[in-house]
Protein backbone atom coordinates (compact mmCIF):
# COMPACT_ATOMS: atom_id res chain seq x y z
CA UNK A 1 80.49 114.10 94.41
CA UNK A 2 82.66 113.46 91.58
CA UNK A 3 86.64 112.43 91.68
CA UNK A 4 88.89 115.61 90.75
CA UNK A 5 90.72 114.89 87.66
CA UNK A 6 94.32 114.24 87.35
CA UNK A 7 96.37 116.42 85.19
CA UNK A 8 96.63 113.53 83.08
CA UNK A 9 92.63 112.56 82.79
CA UNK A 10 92.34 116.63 82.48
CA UNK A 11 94.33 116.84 79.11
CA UNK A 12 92.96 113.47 78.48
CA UNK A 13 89.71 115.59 78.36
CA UNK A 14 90.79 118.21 76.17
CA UNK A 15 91.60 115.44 73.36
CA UNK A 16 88.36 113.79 74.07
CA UNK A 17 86.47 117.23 73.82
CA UNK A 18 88.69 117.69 70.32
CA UNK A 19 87.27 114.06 69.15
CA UNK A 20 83.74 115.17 70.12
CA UNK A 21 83.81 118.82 69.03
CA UNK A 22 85.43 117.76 65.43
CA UNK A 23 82.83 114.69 64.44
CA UNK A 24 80.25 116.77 66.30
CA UNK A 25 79.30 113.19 68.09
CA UNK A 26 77.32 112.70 71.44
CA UNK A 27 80.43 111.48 73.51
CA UNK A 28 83.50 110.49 73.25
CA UNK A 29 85.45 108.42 76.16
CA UNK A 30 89.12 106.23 77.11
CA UNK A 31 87.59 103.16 77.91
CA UNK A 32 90.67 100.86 80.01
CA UNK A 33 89.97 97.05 80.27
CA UNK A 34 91.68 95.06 83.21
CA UNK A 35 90.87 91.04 83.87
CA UNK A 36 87.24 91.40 84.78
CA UNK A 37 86.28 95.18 84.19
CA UNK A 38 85.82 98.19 81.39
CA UNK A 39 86.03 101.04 83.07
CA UNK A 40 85.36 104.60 81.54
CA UNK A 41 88.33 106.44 82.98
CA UNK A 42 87.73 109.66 81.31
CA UNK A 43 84.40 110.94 79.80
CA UNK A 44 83.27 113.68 77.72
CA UNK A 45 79.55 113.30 77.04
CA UNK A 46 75.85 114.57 76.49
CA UNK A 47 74.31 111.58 77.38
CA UNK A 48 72.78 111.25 80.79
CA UNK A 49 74.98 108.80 83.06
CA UNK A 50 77.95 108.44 81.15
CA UNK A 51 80.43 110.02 83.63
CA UNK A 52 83.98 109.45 84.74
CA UNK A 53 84.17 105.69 86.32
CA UNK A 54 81.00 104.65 84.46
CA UNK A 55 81.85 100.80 84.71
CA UNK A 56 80.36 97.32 83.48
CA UNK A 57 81.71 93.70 82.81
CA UNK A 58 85.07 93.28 80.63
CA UNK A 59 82.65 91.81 77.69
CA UNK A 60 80.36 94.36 77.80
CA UNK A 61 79.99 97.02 74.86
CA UNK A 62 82.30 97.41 71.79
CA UNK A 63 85.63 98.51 73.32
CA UNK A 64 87.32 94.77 73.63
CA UNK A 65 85.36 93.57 70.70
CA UNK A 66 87.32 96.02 68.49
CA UNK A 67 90.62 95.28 69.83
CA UNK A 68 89.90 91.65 69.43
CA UNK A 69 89.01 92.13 65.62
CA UNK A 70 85.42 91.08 66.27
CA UNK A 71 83.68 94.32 65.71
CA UNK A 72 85.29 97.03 63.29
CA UNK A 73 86.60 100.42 64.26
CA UNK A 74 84.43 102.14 62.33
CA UNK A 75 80.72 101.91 62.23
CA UNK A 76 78.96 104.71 61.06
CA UNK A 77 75.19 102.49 61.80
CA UNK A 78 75.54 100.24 64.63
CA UNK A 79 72.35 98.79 63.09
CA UNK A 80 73.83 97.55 60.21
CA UNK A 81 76.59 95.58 62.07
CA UNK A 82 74.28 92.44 63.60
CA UNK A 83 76.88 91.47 66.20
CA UNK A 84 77.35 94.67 67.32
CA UNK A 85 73.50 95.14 67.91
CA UNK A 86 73.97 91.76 70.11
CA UNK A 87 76.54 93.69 72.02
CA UNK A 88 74.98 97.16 72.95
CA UNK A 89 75.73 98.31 76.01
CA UNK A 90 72.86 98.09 78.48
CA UNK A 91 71.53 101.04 80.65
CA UNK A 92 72.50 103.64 77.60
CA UNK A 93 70.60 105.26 74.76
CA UNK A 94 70.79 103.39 71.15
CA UNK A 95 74.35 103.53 69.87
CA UNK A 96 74.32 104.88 66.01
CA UNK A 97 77.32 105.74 64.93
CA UNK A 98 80.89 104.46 66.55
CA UNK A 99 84.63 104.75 66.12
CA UNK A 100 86.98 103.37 68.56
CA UNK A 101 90.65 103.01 68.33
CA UNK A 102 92.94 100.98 70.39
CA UNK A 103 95.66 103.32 72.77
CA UNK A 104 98.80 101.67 72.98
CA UNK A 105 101.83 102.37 74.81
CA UNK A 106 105.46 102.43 74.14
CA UNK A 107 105.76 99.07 74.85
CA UNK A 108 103.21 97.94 72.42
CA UNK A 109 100.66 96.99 75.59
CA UNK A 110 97.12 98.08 74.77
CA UNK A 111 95.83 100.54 77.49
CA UNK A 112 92.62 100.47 76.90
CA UNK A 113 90.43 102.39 73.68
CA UNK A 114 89.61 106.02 72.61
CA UNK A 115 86.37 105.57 71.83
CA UNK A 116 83.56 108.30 69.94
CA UNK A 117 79.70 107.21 69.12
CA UNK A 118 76.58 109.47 68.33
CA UNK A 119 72.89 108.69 69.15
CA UNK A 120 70.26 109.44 67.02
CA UNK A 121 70.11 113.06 65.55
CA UNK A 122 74.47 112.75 64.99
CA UNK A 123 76.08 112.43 61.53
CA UNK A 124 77.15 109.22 60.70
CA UNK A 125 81.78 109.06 61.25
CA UNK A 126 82.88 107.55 58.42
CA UNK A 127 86.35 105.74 57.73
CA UNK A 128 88.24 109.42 57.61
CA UNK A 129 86.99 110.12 60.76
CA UNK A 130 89.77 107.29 61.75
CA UNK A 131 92.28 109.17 61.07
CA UNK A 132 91.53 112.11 63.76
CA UNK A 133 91.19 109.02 66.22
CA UNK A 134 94.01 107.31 65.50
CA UNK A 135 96.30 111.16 66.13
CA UNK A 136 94.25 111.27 69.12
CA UNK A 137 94.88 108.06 70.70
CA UNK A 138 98.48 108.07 70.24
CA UNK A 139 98.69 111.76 72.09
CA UNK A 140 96.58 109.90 74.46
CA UNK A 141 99.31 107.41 75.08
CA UNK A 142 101.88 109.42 76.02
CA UNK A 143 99.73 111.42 78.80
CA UNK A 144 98.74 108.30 79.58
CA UNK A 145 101.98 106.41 80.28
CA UNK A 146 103.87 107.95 82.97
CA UNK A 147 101.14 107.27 85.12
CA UNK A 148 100.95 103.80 83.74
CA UNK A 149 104.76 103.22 85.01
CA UNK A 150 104.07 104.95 88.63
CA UNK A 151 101.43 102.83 88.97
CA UNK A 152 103.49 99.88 88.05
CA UNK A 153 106.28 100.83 89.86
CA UNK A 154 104.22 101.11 92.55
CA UNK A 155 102.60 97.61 92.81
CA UNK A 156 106.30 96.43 91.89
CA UNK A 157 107.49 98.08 95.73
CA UNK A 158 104.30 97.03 97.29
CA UNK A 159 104.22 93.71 96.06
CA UNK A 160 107.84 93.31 97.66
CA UNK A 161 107.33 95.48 100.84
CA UNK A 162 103.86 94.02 101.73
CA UNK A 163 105.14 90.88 102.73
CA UNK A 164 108.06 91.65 104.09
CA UNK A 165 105.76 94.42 106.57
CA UNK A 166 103.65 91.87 107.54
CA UNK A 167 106.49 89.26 108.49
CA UNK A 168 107.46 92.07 111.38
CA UNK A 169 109.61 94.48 108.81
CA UNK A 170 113.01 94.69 107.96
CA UNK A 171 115.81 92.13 109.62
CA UNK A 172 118.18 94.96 112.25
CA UNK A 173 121.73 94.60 113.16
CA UNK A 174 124.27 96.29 115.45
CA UNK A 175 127.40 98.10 114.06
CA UNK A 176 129.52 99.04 117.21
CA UNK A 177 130.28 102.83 117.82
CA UNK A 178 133.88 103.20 119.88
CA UNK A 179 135.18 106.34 121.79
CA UNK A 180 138.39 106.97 119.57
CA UNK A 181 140.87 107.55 122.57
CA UNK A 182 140.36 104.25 124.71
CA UNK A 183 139.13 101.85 121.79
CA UNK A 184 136.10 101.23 123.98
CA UNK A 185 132.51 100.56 122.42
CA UNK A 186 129.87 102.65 124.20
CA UNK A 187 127.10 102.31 121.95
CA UNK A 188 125.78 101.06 118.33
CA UNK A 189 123.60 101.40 115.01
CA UNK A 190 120.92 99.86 114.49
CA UNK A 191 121.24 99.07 110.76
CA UNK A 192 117.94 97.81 108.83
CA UNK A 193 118.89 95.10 106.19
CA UNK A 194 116.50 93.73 103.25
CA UNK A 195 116.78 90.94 101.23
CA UNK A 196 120.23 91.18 99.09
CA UNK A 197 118.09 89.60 95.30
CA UNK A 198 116.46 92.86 95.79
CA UNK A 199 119.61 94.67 95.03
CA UNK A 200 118.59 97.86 97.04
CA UNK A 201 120.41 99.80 99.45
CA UNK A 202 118.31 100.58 102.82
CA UNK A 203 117.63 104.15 102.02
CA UNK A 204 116.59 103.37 98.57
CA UNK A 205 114.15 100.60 99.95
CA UNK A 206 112.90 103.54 102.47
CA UNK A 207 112.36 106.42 99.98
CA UNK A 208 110.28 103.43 97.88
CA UNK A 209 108.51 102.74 100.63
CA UNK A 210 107.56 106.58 100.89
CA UNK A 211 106.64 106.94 97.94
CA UNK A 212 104.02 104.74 98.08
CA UNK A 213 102.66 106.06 101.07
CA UNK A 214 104.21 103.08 103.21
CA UNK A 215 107.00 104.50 104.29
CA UNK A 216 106.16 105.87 107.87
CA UNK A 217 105.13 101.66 108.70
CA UNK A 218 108.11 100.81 107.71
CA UNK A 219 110.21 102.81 109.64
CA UNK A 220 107.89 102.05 112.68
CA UNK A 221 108.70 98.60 112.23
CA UNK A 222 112.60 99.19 112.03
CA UNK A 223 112.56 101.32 114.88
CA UNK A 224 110.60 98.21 117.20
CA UNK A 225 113.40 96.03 115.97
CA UNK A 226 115.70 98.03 117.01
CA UNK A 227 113.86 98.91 120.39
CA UNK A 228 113.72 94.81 120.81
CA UNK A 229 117.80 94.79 121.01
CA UNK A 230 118.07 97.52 124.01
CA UNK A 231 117.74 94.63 126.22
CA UNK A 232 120.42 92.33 124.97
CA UNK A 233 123.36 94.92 124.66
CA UNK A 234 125.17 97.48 126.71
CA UNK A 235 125.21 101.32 126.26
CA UNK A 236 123.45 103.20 124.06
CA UNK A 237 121.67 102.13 120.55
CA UNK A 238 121.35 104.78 118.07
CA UNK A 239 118.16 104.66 115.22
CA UNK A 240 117.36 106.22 112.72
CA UNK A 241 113.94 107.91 111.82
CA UNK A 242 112.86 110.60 109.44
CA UNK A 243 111.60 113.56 110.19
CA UNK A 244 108.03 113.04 108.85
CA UNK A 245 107.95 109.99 110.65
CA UNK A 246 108.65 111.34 113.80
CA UNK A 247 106.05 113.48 113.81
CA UNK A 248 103.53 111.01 113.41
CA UNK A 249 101.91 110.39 117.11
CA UNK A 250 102.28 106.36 116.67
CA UNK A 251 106.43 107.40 115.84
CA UNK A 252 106.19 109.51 119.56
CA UNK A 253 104.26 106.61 121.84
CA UNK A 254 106.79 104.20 120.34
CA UNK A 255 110.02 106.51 121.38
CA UNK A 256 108.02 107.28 125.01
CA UNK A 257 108.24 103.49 125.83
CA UNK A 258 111.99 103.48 125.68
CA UNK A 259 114.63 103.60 128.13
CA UNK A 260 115.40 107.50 126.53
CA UNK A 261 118.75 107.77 128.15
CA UNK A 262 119.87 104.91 126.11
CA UNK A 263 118.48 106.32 123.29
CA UNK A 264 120.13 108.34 120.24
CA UNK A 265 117.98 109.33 117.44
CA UNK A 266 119.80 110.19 114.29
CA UNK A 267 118.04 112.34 111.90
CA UNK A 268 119.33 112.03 108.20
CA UNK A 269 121.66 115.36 106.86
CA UNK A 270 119.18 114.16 103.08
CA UNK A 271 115.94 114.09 104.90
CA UNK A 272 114.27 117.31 104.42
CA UNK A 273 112.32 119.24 107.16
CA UNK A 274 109.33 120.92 106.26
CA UNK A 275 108.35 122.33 109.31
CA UNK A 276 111.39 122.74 112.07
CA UNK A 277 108.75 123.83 114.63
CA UNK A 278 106.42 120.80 114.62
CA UNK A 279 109.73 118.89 114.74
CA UNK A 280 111.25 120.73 117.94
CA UNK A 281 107.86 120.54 119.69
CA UNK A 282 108.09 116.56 118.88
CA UNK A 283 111.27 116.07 120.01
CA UNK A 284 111.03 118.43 123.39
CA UNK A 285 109.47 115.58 125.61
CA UNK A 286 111.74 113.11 124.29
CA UNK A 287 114.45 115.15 125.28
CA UNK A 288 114.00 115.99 128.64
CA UNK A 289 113.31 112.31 129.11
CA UNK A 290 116.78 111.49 128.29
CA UNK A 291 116.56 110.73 124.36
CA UNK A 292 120.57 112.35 122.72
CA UNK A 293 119.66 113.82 119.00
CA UNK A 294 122.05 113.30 116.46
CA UNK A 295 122.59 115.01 112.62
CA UNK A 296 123.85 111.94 110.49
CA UNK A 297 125.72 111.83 107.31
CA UNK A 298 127.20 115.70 108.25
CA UNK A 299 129.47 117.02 105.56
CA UNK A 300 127.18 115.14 103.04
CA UNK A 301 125.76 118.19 101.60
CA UNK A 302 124.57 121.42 102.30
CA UNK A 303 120.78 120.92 104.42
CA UNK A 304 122.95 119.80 107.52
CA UNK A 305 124.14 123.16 108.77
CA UNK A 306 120.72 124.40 109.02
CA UNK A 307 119.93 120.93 110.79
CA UNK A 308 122.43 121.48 113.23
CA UNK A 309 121.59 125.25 114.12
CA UNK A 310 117.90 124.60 114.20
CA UNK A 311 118.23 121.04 116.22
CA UNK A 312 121.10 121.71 118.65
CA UNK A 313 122.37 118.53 118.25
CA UNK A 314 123.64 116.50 121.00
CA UNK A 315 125.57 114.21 118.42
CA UNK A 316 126.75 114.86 114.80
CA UNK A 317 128.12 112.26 112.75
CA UNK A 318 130.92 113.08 110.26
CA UNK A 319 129.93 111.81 106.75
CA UNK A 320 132.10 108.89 105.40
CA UNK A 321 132.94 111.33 102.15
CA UNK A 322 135.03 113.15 104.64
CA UNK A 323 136.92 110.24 106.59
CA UNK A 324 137.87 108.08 103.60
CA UNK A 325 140.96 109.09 102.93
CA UNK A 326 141.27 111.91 105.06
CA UNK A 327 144.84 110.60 106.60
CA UNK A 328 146.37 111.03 102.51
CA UNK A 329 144.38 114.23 101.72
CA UNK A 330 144.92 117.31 103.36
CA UNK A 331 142.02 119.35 102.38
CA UNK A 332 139.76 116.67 104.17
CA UNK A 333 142.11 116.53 107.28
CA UNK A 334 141.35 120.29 107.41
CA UNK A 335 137.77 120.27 107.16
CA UNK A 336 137.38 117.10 109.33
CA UNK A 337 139.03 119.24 112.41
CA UNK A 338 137.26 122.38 111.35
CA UNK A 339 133.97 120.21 111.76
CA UNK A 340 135.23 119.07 114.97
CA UNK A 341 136.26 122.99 116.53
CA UNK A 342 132.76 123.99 115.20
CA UNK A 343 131.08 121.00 117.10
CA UNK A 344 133.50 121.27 120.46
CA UNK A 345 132.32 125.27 120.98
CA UNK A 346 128.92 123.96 121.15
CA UNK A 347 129.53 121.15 123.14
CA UNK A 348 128.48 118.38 121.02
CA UNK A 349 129.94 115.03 120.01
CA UNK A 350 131.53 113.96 117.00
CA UNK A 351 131.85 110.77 115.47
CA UNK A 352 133.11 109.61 112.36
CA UNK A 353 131.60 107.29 110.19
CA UNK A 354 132.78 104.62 107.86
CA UNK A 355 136.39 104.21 109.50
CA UNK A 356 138.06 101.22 107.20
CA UNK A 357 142.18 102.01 107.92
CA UNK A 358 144.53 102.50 111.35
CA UNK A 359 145.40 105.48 109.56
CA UNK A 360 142.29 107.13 109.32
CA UNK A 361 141.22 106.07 112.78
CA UNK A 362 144.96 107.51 114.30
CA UNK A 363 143.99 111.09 112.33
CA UNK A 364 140.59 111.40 113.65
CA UNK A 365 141.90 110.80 117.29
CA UNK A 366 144.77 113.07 116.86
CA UNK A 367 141.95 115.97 115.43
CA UNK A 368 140.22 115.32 118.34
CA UNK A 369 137.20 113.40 117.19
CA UNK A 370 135.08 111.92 120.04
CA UNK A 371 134.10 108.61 118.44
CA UNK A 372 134.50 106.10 115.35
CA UNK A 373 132.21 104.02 113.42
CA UNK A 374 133.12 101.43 110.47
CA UNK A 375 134.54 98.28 109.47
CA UNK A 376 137.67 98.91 111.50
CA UNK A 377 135.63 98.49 114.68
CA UNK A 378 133.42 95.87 113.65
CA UNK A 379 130.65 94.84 110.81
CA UNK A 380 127.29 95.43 111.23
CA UNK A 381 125.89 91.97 112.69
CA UNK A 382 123.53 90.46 115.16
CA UNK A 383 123.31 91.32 119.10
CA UNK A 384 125.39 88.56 120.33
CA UNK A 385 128.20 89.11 118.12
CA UNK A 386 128.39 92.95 119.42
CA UNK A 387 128.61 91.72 122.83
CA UNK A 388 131.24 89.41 122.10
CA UNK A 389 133.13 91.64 120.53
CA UNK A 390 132.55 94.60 123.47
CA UNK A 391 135.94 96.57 122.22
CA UNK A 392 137.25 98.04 119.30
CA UNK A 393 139.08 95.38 116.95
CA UNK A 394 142.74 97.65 117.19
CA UNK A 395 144.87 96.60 119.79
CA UNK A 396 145.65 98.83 122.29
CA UNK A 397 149.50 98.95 121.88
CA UNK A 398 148.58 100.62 118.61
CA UNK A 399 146.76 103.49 119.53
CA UNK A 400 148.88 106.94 119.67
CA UNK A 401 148.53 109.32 122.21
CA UNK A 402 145.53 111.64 121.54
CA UNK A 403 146.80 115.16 120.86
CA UNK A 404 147.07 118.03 123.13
């Protein structure tokens, strides 16, 4: 059965169909050439067995002897060209006539060629017929490039992730998580970090990984690193997971493994949900087992409401676009503590993320805010450090009485 065209091979086709249709030729065909291959990508042909994919040795046929300069573009008898009779294709009818044109992109790299011939019976193309080619190609070009960059792109994340993945996945550390009114840690994110010459934030290095269809291993992997630390720290750990990944069934098995009570899954306020249902039915058995749900990065934007109402949150975490700056700026004081009312009448927990200043942390506490999360308390680092630390870094003497 034949590969479904792109939407780029499909207009591809339409030019190729143009080439054949104008010089009223046999086929017509983008040939690409890669270190040991020509492959034709796209056909449009009479000829029995020249299809999409039709493939032979790099050398083979006229395509890289025209872009080398060793054959000409146009031959309108390929019996009249001797080294081009040395070089006809095997396992296809006599070539007669040919024209082939190199496709170049942006760049100036040579794709491949946009190639036209006729068998015996077809007029002869002739050096006008160039011209059409030439237009042709370079419309070619840009269908062809944006494709061209994915797919670079691509092998440019894999090529970094793919190592990495195999080595066990990213390295995690703890960032402690306090309850606001005694300074006291009870729990911690686990935070996935990536190596800094990549110059990539973690959820930029995630949606990469995604997009190349890598990112539910990668999470997987982050989420076993950050199972691995349950054992060397007190209270609670909280991880984060997308919602596609959770729904995966190797995602689940992991999670049922776990020690649930000490468990808080934080699901991002910027990672869609496609289907609240499957994700409800997924998280059920977790749970009852024990495992605390919590909306991150609330206040972010505008999918978290729906997040919260659907999810029933046990935990929602107040974004840091909120809480910096929120003891200076009334409007932010305001919606922090309307946040917090909204979250209190439904009996769920809110903590603040990305707490830097005394005076930020001595608002949220007076507005009622359960916990705190940020540099104030403590830097994201490894296990033994968090134990170490066990407390929130501001003294005690400093903290004012909690409102009300």
């Amino acid at each position: 059965m034949a590969r479904e065209r792109t939407e780029a091979e499909r207009q591809i086709a339409g030019l190729l169909d143009t080439a054949r249709r104008k010089l009223d030729l046999s086929a017509a065909f983008l040939s690409r050439i890669d270190e040991g291959t020509r492959t034709l990508q796209v056909v449009s042909a009479d000829v029995p067995g020249l299809v999409d994919g039709y493939a032979g040795p790099r050398e083979d046929g006229f395509c890289l002897a025209v872009l080398d300069g060793l054959l000409p573009r146009v031959m309108p008898d390929v019996r009249d060209v001797p080294d081009a009779v040395r070089r006809m294709p095997a396992g296809l009818p006599p070539i007669r006539g040919h024209v082939s044109v190199p496709v170049v992109l942006s760049d100036g790299t040579v794709y491949g060629t946009f190639c036209a011939f006729g068998l015996a019976g077809d007029p002869e193309v002739s050096p006008r017929d160039l011209a059409l080619m030439e237009v042709l190609a370079e419309a070619a070009a840009l269908v062809i490039e944006p494709q061209v960059r994915r797919e670079q792109l691509h092998a440019e994340i894999a090529g970094r992730l793919g190592p990495l993945m195999d080595r066990g996945g990213p390295d995690v550390v703890l960032q402690p998580i306090v309850d606001l009114a005694s300074g006291t840690r009870t729990g911690a994110e686990a935070l996935s970090r990536f190596p800094t010459e990549w110059a990539r934030t973690p959820d930029v290095v995630f949606d990469e990984a995604h997009t190349i269809g890598e990112g539910d291993r990668l999470e997987l992997l982050a989420l076993a690193g950050a199972a691995a630390l349950l054992g060397q720290v007190s209270g609670y750990v909280s991880m984060n997971v997308s919602p596609q990944t959770l729904l995966t069934p190797a995602c689940r098995e992991l999670l049922a493994g776990l020690p649930l009570h000490r468990v808080v899954l934080e699901l991002s306020e910027h990672s869609p949900v496609h289907d609240y249902p499957a994700l409800l039915t997924a998280l059920e058995p977790l749970r009852a087992d024990g495992l605390r749900l919590a909306i991150d990065d609330v206040g972010a934007g505008f999918s978290s409401l729906r997040h919260i109402v659907t999810t029933a949150p046990d935990v929602i975490k107040m974004d840091r676009s909120i809480v910096s700056g929120l003891d200076t700026d009334p409007v932010l004081a305001r919606l922090a503590q309307s946040l917090v009312a909204f979250a209190h009448s439904s009996g769920v927990c809110v903590i603040a993320e990305g707490v830097e200043t005394e005076a930020e942390r001595a608002v949220l506490t007076d507005l009622g805010v359960d916990g705190g999360q940020g540099w104030l308390f403590g830097r994201p680092g490894p296990a033994d450090v968090l134990v170490d630390a066990g407390t929130a870094l501001v003294p005690p003497a400093t903290r004012p009485v909690r409102a009300g």
